[in-house]
Protein backbone atom coordinates (compact mmCIF):
# COMPACT_ATOMS: atom_id res chain seq x y z
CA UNK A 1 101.90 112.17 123.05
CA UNK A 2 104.25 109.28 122.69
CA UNK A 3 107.60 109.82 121.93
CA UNK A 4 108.84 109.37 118.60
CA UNK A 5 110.28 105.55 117.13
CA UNK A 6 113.40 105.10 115.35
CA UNK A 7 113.24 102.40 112.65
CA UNK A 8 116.04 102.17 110.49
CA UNK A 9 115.54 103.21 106.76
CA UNK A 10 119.18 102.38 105.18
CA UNK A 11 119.78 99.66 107.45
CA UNK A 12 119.42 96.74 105.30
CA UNK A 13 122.07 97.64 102.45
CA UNK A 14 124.53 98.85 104.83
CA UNK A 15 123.90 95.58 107.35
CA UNK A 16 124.27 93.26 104.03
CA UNK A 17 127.66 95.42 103.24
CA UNK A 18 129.04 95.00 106.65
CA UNK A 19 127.91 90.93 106.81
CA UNK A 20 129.92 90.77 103.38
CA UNK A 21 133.15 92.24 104.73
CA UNK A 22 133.24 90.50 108.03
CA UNK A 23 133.24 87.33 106.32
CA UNK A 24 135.69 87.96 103.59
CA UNK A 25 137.55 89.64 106.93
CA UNK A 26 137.29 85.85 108.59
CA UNK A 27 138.27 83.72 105.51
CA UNK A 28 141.21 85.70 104.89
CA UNK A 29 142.60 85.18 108.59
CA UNK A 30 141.59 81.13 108.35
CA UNK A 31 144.57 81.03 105.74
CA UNK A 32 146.72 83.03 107.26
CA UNK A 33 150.12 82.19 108.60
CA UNK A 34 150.97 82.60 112.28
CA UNK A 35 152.34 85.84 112.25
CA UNK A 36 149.96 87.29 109.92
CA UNK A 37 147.19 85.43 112.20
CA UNK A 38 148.48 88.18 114.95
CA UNK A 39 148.19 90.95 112.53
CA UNK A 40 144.47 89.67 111.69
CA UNK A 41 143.50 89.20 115.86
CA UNK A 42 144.26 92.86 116.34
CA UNK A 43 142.13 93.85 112.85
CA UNK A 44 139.70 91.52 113.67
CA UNK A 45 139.18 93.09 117.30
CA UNK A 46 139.48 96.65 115.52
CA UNK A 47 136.60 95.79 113.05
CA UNK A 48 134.36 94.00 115.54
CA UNK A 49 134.34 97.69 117.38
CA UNK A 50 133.92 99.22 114.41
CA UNK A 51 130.96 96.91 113.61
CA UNK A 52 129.11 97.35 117.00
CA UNK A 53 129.62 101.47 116.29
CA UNK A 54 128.02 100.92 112.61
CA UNK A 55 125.31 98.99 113.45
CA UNK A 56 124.58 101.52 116.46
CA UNK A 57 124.63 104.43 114.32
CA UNK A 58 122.00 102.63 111.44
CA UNK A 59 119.97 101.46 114.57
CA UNK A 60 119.57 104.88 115.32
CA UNK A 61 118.89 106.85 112.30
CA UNK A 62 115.46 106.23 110.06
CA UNK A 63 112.27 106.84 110.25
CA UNK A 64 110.56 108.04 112.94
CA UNK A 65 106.73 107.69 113.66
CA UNK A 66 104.99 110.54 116.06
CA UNK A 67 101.89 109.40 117.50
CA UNK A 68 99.44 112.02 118.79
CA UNK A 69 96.33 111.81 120.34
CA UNK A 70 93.79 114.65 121.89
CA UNK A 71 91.12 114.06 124.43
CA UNK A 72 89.26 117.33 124.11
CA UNK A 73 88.25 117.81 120.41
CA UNK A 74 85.00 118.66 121.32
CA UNK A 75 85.44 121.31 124.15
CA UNK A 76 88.09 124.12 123.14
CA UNK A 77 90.13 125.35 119.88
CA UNK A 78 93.90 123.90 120.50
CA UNK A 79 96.27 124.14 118.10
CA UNK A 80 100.07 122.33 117.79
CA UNK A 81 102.86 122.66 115.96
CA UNK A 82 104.99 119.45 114.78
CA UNK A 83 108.22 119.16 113.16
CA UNK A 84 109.19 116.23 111.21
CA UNK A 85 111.46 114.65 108.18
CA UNK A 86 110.91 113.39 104.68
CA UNK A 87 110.24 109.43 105.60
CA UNK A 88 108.06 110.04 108.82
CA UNK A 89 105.41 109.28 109.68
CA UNK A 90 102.08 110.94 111.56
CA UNK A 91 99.59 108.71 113.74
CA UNK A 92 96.54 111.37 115.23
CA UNK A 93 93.51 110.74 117.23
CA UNK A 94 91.36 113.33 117.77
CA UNK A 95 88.92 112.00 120.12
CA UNK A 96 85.26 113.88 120.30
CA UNK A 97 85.58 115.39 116.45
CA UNK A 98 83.21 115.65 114.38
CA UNK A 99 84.69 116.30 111.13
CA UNK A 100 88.04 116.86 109.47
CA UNK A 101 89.55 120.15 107.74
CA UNK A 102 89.70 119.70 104.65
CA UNK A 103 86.91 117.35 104.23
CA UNK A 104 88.86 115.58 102.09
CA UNK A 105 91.44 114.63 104.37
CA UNK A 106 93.08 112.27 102.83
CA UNK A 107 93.38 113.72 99.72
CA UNK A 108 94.16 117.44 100.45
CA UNK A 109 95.90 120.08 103.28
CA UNK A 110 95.54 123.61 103.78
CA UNK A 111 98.53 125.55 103.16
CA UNK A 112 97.88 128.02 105.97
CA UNK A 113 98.61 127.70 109.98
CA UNK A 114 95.20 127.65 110.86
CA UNK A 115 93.60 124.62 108.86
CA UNK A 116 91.09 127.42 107.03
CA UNK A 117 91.62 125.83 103.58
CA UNK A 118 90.26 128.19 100.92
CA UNK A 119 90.86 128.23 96.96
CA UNK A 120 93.94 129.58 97.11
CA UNK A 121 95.27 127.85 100.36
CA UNK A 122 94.02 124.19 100.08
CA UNK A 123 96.33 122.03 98.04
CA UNK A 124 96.50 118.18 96.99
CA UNK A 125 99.14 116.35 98.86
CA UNK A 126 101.20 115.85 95.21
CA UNK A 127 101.01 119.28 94.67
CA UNK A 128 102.54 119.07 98.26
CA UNK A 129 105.56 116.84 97.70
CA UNK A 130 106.00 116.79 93.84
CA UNK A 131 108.83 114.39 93.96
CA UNK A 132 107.00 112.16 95.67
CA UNK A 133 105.93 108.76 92.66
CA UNK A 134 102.38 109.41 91.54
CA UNK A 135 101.44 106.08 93.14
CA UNK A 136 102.29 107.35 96.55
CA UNK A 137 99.98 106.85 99.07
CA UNK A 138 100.23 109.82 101.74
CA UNK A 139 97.62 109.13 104.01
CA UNK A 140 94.12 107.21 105.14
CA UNK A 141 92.07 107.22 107.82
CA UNK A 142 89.92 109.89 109.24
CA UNK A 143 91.68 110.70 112.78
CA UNK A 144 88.01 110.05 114.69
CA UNK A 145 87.08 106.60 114.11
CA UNK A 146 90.55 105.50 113.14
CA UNK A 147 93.71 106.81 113.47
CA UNK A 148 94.48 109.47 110.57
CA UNK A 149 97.73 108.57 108.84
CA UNK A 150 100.31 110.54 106.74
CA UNK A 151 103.35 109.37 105.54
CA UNK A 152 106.21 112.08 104.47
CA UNK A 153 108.01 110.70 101.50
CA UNK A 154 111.73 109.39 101.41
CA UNK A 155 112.25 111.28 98.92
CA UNK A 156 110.74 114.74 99.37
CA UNK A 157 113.32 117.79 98.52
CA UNK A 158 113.42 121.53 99.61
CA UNK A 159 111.92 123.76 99.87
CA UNK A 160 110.20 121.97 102.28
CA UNK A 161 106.15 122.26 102.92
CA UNK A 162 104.50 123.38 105.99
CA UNK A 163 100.75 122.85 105.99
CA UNK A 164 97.97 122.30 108.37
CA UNK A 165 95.19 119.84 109.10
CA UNK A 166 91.94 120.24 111.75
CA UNK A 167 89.68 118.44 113.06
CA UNK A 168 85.85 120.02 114.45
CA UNK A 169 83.91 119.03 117.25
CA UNK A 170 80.02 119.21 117.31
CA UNK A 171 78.74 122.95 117.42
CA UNK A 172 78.32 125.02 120.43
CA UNK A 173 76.56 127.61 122.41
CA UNK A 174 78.94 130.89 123.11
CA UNK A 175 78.28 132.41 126.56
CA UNK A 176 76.35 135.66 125.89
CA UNK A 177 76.03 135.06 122.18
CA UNK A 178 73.56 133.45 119.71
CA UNK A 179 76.25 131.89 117.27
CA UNK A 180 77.09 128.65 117.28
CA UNK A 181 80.65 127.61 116.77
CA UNK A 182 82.37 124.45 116.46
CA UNK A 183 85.85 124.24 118.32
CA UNK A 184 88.59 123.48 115.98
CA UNK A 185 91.71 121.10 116.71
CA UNK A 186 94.82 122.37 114.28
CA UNK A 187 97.61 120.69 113.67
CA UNK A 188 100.56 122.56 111.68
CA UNK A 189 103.08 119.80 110.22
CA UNK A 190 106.72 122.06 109.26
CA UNK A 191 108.43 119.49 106.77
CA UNK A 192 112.22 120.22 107.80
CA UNK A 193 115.57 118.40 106.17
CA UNK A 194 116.93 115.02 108.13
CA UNK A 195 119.58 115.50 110.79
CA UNK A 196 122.85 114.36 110.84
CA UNK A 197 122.50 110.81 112.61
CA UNK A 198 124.75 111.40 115.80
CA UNK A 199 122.45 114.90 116.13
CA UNK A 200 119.32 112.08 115.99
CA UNK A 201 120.85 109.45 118.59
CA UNK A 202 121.24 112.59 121.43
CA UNK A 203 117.75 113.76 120.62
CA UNK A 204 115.98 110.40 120.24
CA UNK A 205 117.93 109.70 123.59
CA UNK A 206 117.17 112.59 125.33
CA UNK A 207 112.84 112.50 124.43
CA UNK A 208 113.37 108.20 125.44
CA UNK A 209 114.48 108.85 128.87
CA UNK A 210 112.34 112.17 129.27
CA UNK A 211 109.06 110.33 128.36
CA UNK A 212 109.61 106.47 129.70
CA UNK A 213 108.28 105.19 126.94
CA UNK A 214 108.70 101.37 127.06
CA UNK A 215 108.41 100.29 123.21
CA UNK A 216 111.14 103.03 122.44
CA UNK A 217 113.75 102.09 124.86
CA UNK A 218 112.77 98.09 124.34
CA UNK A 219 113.38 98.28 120.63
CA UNK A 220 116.83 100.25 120.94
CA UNK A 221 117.32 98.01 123.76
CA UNK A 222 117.13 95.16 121.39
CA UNK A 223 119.23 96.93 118.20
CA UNK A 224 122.03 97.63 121.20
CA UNK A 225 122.13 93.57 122.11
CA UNK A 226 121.56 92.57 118.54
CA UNK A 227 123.94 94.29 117.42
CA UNK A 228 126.62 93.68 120.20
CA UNK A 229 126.11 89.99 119.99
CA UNK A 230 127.25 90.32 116.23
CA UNK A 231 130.45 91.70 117.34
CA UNK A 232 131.14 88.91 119.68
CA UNK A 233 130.29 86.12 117.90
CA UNK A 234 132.93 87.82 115.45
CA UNK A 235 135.48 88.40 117.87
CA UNK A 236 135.12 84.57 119.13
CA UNK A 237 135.14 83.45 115.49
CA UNK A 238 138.71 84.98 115.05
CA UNK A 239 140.01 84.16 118.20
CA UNK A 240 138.67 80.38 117.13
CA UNK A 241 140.75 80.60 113.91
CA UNK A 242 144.02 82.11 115.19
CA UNK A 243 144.30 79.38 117.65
């Protein structure tokens, strides 16, 4: 299973906010007299930190996509347990299935632990996550020719949802028995409120360097620079206008 992806969800306002108050910061120091030019080197340094810890922290805290994928859907019942937020998202393969539970996937989930949707158990996925706009689209794809997609709304609000999905593989003979059963793949999804974002960075952290995986560490990789590069072009720009 890969590890999961941080992509920023507030970034954008809070990048345009910061942009705004760096340059106002910088046009107020260009017509500044000497001494006050001093004043604005050492707030201009202070705020460039400040900026590089900002950026960090909205680099870090987001959406997160969990991509799963089993290799045995056709040979044993397995079952897993994932945790995730309102605004992730779920990628799952299950590789030798059959069919899904419910059938109607896409539409509906079982509100069980064991994907055994009944009447009573088997719900829509806006009965799920009422808040959720009634043009949501939660999920596609069929998790055996494609990869079967659900998306956890932004917006979703306790109490928070567990459910389950499944996925069969063909029917089988049972040593010493005449009944045929199909083994059954069952993922339970636990819908849990977002962590604080400096509890998210140590975590996120922790599963990167755990798991190697290269996209994860290449894309913080690139928030880090990106965002370290902003506070030195800003740093240069004031040292630029106090001299």
């Amino acid at each position: 299973m890969d590890p999961p992806i941080a992509r920023p969800s507030r970034g954008p306002p809070l990048r345009a906010s910061l942009r705004s108050l760096c340059l106002g910061r910088l046009s107020w120091c260009a017509s500044a007299s000497a001494p006050s030019s001093r004043g604005c080197l050492r707030c201009g340094l202070v705020f460039s930190l400040f900026t590089v810890l900002a950026f960090s922290s909205v680099a870090s805290a987001g959406n997160v996509i969990r991509k799963m994928t089993f290799e045995s859907c056709d040979s044993r019942n397995q079952k897993v347990i994932v945790t995730v937020n309102p605004g992730d998202s779920l990628f799952i393969r299950c590789a030798g299935a059959v069919s899904s539970v419910p059938s109607d996937i896409n539409g509906s989930c079982c509100h069980d632990t064991g994907a055994r949707c009944t009447e009573d158990t088997k719900k829509t996925y806006q009965e799920t996550f009422p808040t959720a706009p009634a043009e949501f689209v939660f999920s596609y794809g069929d998790g055996i020719n494609t990869a079967w997609q659900l998306k956890i709304p932004e917006g979703a609000k306790p109490p928070y949802p567990s459910f389950s999905v499944g996925w069969q593989g063909p029917r089988t003979s049972v040593v010493n028995s005449a009944v045929r059963t199909a083994p059954q793949t069952t993922v339970v999804i636990r819908v849990e409120g977002e962590m604080e974002s400096e509890i998210l960075v140590s975590i996120t952290s922790t599963i990167s360097r755990s798991s190697g995986s290269a996209s994860a560490l290449g894309r913080k990789l690139h928030e880090v620079v990106r965002c370290s590069a902003t506070a030195m072009l800003g740093i240069l720009a004031t040292y630029w206008m106090v001299g």
